[in-house]
N, C-alpha and C. Protein backbone atom coordinates (compact mmCIF):
# COMPACT_ATOMS: atom_id res chain seq x y z
N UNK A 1 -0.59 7.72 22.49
CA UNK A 1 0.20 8.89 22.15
C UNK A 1 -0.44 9.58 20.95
N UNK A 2 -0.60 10.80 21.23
CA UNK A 2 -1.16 11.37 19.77
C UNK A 2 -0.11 11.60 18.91
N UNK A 3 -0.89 11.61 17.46
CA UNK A 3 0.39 11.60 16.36
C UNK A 3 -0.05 12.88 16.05
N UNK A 4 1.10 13.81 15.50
CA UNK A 4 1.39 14.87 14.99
C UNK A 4 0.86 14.96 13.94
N UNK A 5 0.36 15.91 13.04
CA UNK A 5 -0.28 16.53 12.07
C UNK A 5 0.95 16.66 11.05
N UNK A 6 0.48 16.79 9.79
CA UNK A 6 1.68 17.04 8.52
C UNK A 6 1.53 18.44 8.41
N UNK A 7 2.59 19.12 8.85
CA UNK A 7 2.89 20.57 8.53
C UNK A 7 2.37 21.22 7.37
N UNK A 8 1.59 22.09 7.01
CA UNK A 8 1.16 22.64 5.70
C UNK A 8 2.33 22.26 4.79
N UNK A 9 2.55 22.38 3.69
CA UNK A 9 3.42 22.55 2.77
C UNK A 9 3.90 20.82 2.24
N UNK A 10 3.56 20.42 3.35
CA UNK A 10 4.18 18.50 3.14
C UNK A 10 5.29 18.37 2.34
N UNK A 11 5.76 17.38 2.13
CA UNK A 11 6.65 16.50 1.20
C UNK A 11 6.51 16.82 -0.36
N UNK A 12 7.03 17.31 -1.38
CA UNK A 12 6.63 17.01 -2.28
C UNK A 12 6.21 15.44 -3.18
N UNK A 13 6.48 14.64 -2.42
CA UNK A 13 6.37 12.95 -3.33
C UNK A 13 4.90 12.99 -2.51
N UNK A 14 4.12 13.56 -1.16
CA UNK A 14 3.11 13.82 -1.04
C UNK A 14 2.29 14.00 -1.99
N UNK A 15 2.84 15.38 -2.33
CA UNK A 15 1.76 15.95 -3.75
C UNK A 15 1.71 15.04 -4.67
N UNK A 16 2.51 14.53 -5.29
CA UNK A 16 2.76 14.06 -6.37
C UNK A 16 2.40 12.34 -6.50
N UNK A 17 2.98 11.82 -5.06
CA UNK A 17 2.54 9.89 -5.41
C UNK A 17 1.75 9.72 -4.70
N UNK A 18 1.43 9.87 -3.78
CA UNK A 18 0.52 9.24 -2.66
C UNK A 18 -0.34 9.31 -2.76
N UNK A 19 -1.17 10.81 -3.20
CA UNK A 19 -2.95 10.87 -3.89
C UNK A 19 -2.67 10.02 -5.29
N UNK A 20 -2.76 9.95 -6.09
CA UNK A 20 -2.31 9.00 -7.21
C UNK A 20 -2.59 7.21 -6.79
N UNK A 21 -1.42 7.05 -6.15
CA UNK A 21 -1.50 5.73 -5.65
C UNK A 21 -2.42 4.93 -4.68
N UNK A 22 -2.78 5.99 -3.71
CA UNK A 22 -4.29 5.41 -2.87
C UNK A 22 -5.62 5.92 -2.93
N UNK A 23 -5.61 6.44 -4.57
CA UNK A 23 -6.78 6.67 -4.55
C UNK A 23 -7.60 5.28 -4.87
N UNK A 24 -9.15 5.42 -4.06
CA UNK A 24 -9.94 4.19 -3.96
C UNK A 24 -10.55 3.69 -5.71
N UNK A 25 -11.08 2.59 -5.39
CA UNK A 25 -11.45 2.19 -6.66
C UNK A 25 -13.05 3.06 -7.11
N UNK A 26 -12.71 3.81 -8.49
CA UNK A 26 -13.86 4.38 -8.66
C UNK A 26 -15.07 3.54 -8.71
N UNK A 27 -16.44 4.72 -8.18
CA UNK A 27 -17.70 4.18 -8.45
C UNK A 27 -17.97 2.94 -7.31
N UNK A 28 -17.07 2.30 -6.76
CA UNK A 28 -17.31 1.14 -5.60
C UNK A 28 -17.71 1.60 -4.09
N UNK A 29 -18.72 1.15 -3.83
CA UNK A 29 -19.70 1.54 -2.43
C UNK A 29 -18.91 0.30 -1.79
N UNK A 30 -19.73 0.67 -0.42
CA UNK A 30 -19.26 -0.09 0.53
C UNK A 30 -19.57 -1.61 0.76
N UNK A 31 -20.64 -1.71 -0.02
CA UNK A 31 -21.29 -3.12 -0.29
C UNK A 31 -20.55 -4.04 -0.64
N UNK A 32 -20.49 -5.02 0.10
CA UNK A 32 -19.10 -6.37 -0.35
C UNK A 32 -19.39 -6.91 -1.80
N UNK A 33 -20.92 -6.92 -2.07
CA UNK A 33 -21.45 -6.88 -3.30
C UNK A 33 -20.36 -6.69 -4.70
N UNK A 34 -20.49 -5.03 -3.94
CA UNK A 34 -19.75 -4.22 -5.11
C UNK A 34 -17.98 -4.49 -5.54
N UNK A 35 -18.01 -5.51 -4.33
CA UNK A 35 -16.33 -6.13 -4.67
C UNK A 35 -15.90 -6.63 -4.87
N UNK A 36 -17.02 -7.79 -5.80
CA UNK A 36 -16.53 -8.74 -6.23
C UNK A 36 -16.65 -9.84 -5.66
N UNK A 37 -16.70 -10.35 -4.53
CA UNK A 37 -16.56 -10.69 -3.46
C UNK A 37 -15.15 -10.85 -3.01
N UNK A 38 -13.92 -9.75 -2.81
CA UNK A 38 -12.61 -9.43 -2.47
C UNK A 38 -12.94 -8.88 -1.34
N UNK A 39 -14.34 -8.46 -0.55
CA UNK A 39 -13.87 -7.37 -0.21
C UNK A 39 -13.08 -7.17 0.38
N UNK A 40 -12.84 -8.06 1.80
CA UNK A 40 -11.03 -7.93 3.02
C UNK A 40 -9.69 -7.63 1.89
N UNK A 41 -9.93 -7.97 1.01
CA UNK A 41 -8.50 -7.74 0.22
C UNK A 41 -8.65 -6.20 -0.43
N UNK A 42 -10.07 -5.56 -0.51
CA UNK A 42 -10.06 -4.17 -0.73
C UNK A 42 -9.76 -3.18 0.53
N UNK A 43 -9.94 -4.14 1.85
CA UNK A 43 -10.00 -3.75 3.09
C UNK A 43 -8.83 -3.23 2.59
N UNK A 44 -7.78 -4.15 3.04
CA UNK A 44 -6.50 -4.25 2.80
C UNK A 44 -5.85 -3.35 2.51
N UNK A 45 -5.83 -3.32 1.22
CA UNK A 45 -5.12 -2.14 0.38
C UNK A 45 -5.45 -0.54 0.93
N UNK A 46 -6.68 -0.30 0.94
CA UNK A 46 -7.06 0.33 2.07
C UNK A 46 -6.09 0.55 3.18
N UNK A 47 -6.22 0.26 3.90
CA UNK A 47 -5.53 -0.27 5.48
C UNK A 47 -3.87 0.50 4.92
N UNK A 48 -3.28 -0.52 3.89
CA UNK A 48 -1.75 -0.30 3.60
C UNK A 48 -1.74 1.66 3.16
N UNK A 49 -2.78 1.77 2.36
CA UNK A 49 -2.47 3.47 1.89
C UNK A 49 -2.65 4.30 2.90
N UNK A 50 -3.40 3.98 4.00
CA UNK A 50 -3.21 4.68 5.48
C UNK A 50 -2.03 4.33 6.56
N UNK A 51 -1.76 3.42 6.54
CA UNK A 51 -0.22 3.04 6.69
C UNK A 51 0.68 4.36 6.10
N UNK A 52 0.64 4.14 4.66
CA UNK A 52 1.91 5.30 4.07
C UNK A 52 1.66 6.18 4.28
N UNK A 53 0.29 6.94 4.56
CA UNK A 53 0.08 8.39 4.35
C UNK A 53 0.82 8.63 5.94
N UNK A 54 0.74 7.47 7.09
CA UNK A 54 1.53 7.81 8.19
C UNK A 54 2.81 7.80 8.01
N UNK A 55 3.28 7.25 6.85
CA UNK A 55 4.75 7.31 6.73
C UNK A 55 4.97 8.66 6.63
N UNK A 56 4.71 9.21 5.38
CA UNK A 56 4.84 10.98 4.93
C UNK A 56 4.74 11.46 5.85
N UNK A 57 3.98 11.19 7.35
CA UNK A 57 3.96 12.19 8.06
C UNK A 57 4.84 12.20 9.24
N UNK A 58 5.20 10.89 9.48
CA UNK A 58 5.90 10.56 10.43
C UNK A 58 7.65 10.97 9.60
N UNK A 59 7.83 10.85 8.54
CA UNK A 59 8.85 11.48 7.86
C UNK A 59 9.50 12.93 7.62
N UNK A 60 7.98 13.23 7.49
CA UNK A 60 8.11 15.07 7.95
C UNK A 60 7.93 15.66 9.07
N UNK A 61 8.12 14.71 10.48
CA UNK A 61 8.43 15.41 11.73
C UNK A 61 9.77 14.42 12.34
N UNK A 62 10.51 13.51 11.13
CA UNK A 62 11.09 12.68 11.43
C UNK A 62 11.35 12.13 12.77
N UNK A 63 10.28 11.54 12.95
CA UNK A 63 9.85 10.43 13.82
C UNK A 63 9.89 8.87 13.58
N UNK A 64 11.55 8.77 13.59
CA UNK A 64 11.81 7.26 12.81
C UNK A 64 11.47 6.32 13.58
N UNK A 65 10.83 6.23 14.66
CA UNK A 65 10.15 4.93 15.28
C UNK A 65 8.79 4.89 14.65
N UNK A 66 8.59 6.08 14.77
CA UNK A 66 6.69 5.93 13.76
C UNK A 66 6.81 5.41 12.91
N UNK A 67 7.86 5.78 11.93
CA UNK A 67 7.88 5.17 10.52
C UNK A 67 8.27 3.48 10.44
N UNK A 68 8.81 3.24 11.59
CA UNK A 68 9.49 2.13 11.75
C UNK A 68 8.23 1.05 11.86
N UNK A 69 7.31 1.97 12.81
CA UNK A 69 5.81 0.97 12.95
C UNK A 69 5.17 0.85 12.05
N UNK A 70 5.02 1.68 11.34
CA UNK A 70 3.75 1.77 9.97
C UNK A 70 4.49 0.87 9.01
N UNK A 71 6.00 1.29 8.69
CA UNK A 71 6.42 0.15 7.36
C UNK A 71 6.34 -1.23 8.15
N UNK A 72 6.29 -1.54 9.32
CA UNK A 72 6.17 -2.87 9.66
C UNK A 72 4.60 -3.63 9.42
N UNK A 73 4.27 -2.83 9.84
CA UNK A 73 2.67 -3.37 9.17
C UNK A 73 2.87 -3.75 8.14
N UNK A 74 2.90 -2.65 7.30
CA UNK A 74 2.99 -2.81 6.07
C UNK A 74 3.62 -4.44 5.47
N UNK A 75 4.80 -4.44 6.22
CA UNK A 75 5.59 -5.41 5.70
C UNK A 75 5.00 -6.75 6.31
N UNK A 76 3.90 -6.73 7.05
CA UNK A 76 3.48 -8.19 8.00
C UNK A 76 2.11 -7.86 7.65
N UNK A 77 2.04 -7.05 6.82
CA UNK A 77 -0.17 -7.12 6.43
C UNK A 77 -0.77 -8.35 6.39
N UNK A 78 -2.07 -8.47 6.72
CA UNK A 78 -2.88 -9.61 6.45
C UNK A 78 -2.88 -10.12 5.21
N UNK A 79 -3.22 -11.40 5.29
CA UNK A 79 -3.30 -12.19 3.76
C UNK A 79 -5.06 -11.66 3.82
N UNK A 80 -5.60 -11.52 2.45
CA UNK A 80 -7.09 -11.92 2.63
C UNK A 80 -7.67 -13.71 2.77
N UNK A 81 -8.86 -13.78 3.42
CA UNK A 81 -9.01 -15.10 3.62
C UNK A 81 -9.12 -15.39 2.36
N UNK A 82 -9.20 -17.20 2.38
CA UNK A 82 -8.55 -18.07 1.34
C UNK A 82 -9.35 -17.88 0.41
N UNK A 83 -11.28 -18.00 0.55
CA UNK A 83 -11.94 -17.58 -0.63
C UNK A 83 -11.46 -16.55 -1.59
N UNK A 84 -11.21 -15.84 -0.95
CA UNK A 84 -10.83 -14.73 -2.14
C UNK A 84 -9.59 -14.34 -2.34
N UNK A 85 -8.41 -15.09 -2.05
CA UNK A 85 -7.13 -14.96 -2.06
C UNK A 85 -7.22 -16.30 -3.55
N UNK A 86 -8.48 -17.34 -3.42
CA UNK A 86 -8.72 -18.20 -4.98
C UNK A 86 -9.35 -17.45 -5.71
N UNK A 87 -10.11 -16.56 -5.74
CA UNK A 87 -10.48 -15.64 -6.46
C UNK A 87 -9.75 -14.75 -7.42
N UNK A 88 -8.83 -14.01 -6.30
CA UNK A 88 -7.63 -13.33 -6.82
C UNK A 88 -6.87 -14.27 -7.69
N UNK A 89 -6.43 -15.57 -7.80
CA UNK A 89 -5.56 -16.24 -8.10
C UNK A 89 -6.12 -16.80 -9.35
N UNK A 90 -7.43 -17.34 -9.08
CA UNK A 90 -8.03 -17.38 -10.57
C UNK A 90 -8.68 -16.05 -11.34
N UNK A 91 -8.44 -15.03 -11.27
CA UNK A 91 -8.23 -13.82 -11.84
C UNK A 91 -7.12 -13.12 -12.70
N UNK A 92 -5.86 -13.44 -11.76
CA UNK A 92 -4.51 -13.56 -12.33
C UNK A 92 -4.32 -13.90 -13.05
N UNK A 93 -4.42 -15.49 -12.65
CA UNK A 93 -4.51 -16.73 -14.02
C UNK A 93 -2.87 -16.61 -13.89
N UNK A 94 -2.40 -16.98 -15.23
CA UNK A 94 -1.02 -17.22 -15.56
C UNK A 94 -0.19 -15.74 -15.17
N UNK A 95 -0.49 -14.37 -15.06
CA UNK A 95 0.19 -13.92 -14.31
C UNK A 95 0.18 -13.52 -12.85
N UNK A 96 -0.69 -14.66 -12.20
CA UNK A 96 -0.71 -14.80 -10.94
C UNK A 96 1.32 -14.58 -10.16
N UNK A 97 2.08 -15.61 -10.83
CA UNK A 97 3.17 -15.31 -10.32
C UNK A 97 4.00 -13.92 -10.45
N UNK A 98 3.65 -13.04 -11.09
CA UNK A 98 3.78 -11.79 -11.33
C UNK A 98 3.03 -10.81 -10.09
N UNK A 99 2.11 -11.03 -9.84
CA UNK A 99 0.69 -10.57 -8.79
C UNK A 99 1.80 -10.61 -7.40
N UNK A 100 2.68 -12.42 -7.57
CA UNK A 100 2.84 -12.89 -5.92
C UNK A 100 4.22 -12.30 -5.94
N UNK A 101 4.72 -11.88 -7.10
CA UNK A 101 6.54 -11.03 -6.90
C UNK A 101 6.24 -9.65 -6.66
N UNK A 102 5.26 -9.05 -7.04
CA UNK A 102 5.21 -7.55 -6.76
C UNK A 102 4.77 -7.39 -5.37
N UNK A 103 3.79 -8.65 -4.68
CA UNK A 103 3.41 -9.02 -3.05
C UNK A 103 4.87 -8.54 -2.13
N UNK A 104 5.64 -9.57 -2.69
CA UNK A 104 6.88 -10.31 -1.98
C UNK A 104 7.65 -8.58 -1.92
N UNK A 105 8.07 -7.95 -3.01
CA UNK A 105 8.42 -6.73 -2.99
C UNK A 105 7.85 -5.96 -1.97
N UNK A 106 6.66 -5.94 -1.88
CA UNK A 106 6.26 -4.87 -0.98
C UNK A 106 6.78 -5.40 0.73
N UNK A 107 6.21 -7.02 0.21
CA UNK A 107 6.87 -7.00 2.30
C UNK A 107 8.01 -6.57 2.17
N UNK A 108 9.05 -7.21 1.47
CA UNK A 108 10.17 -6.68 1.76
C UNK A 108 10.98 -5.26 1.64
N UNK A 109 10.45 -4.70 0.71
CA UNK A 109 10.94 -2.95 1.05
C UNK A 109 10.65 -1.99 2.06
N UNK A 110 9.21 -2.76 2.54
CA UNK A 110 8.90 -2.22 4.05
C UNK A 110 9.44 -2.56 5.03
N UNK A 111 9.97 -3.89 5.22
CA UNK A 111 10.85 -4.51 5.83
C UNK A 111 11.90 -3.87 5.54
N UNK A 112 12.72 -3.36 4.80
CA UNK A 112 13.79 -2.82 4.74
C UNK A 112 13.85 -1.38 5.26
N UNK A 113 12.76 -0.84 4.87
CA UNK A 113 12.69 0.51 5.38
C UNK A 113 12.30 0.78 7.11
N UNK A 114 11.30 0.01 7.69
CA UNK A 114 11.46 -0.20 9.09
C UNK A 114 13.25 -0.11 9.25
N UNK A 115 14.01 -1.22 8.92
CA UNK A 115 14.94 -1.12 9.57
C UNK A 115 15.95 -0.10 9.40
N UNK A 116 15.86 0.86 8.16
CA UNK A 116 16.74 1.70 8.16
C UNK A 116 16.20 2.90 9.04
N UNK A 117 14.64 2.80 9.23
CA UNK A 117 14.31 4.19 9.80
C UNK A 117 14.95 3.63 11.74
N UNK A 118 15.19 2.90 11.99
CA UNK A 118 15.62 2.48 12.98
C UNK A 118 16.76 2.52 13.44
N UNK A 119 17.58 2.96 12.39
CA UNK A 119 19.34 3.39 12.56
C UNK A 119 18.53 5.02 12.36
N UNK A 120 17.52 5.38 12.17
CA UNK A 120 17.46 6.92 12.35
C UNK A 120 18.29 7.92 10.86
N UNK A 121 18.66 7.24 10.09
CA UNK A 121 19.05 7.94 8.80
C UNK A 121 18.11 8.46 8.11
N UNK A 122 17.20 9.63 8.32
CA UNK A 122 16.51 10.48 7.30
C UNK A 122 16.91 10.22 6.07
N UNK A 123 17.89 10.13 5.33
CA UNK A 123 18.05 10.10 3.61
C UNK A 123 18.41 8.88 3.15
N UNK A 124 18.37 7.94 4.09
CA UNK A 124 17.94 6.48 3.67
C UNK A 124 16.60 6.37 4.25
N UNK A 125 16.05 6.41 5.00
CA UNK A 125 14.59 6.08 5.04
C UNK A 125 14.12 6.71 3.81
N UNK A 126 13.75 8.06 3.43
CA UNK A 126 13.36 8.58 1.92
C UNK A 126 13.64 7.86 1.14
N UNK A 127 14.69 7.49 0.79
CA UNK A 127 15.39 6.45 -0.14
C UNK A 127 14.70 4.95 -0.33
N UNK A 128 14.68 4.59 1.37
CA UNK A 128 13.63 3.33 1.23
C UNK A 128 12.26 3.49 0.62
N UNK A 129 11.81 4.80 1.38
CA UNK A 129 10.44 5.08 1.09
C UNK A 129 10.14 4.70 -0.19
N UNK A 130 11.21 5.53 -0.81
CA UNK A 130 11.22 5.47 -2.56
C UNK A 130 10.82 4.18 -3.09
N UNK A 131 11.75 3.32 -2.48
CA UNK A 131 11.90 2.07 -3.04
C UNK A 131 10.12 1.41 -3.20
N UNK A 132 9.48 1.42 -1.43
CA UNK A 132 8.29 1.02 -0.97
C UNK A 132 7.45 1.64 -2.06
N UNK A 133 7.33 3.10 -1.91
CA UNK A 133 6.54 3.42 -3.32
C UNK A 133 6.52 2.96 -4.95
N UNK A 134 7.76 2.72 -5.14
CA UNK A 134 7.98 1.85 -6.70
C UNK A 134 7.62 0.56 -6.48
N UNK A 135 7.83 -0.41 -5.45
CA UNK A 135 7.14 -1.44 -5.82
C UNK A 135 5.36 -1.21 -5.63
N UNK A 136 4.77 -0.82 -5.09
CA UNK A 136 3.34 -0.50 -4.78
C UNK A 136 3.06 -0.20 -6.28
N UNK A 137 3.72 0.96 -6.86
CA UNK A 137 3.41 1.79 -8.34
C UNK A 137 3.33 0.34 -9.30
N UNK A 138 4.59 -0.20 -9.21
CA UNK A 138 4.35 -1.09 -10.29
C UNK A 138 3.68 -2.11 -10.21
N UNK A 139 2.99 -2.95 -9.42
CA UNK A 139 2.00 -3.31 -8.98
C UNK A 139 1.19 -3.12 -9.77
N UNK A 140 0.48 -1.52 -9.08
CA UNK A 140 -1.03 -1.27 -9.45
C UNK A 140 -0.30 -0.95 -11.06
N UNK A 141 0.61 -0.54 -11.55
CA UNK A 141 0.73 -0.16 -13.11
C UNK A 141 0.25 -1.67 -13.92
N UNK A 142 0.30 -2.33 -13.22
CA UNK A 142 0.30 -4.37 -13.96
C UNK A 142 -1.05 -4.26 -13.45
N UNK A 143 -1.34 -4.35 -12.35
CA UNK A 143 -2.99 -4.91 -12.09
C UNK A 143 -3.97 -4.24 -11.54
N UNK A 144 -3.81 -2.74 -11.45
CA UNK A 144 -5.04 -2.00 -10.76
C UNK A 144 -6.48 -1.55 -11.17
N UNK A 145 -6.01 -1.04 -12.93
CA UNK A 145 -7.18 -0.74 -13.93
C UNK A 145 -8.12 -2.30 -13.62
N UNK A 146 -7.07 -3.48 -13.99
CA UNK A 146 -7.87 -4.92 -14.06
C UNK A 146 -8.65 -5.32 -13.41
N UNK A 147 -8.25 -5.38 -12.31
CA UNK A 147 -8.48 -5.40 -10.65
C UNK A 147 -10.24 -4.59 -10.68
N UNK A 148 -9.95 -3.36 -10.74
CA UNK A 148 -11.00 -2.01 -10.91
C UNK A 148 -12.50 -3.15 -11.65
N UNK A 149 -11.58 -2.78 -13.28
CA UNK A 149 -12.68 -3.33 -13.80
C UNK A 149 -13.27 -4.67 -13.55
N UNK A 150 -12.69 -5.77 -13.34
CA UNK A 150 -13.20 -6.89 -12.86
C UNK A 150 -14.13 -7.03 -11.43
N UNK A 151 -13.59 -6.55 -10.41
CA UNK A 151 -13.98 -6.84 -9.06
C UNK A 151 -14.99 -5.62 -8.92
N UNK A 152 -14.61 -4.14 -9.19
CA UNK A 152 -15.47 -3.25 -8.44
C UNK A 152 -16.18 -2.70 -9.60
N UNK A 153 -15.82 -2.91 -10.79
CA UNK A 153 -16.75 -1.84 -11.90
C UNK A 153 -18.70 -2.41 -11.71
N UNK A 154 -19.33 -2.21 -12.08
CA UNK A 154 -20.41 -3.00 -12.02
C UNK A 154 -20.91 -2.57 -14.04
N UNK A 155 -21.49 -3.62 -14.88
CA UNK A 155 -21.70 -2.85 -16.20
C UNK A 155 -23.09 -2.55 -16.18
């Protein structure tokens, strides 16, 4: 089935969170090299910000089964394999358990939002959306610069 295009004018939380939040890690090529060796977990994140950008769009032709599919991903994403899921973890270090509650947030607000876009309520799905976007934000607000500089900066 082809998916619909985002109407000129979009969403305003478009303008405003979504370039912000999935933008890629500066200066990092495609070279697994350059990732630290994370790279499936850069896949990843990746993967999830194309996920949302289908949310926004599937939201602005409110198409609550689309949205219903994309936050499910979202909410059942891949783990990265184990090498670098110890990587990540000895990176964290002691706020590793901080790293695995802002995780747990994201499945579950996507999980929540699948199911409200599934009763078809436009101003609770937004609402969820909301939610999905604040945990993602605070996330990268705790570990994205870190993340950046450790795994993809090169000095």
């Amino acid at each position: 089935m082809k998916r619909p295009t985002m109407p000129r004018g979009g969403a305003l939380f478009v303008l405003l969170m979504v370039p912000a939040l999935l933008a890629g890690p500066v200066g990092a090529s495609e070279d697994e090299d350059d990732h630290g060796g994370v790279h499936e977990f850069h896949e990843i994140m990746e993967e999830l910000g194309e996920h949302t950008q289908r949310i926004v769009q599937a939201i602005n032709h409110e198409d609550w089964a689309w949205v219903a599919r994309e936050a499910r991903l979202i909410a059942d994403h891949p783990r990265p394999p184990a090498e670098e899921r110890a990587k990540i973890k000895a990176f964290t270090g002691d706020r590793h358990a901080e790293f695995a509650k802002y995780d747990k947030a994201v499945h579950q607000t996507a999980a929540e939002l699948a199911e409200v876009a599934e009763q078809e309520d436009g101003r609770e799905v937004i609402n969820a959306f909301a939610r999905l976007q604040s945990s993602c934000l605070d996330c990268h607000a705790s570990f994205r610069d870190d993340f950046r500089q450790h795994f993809y900066m090169k000095d």
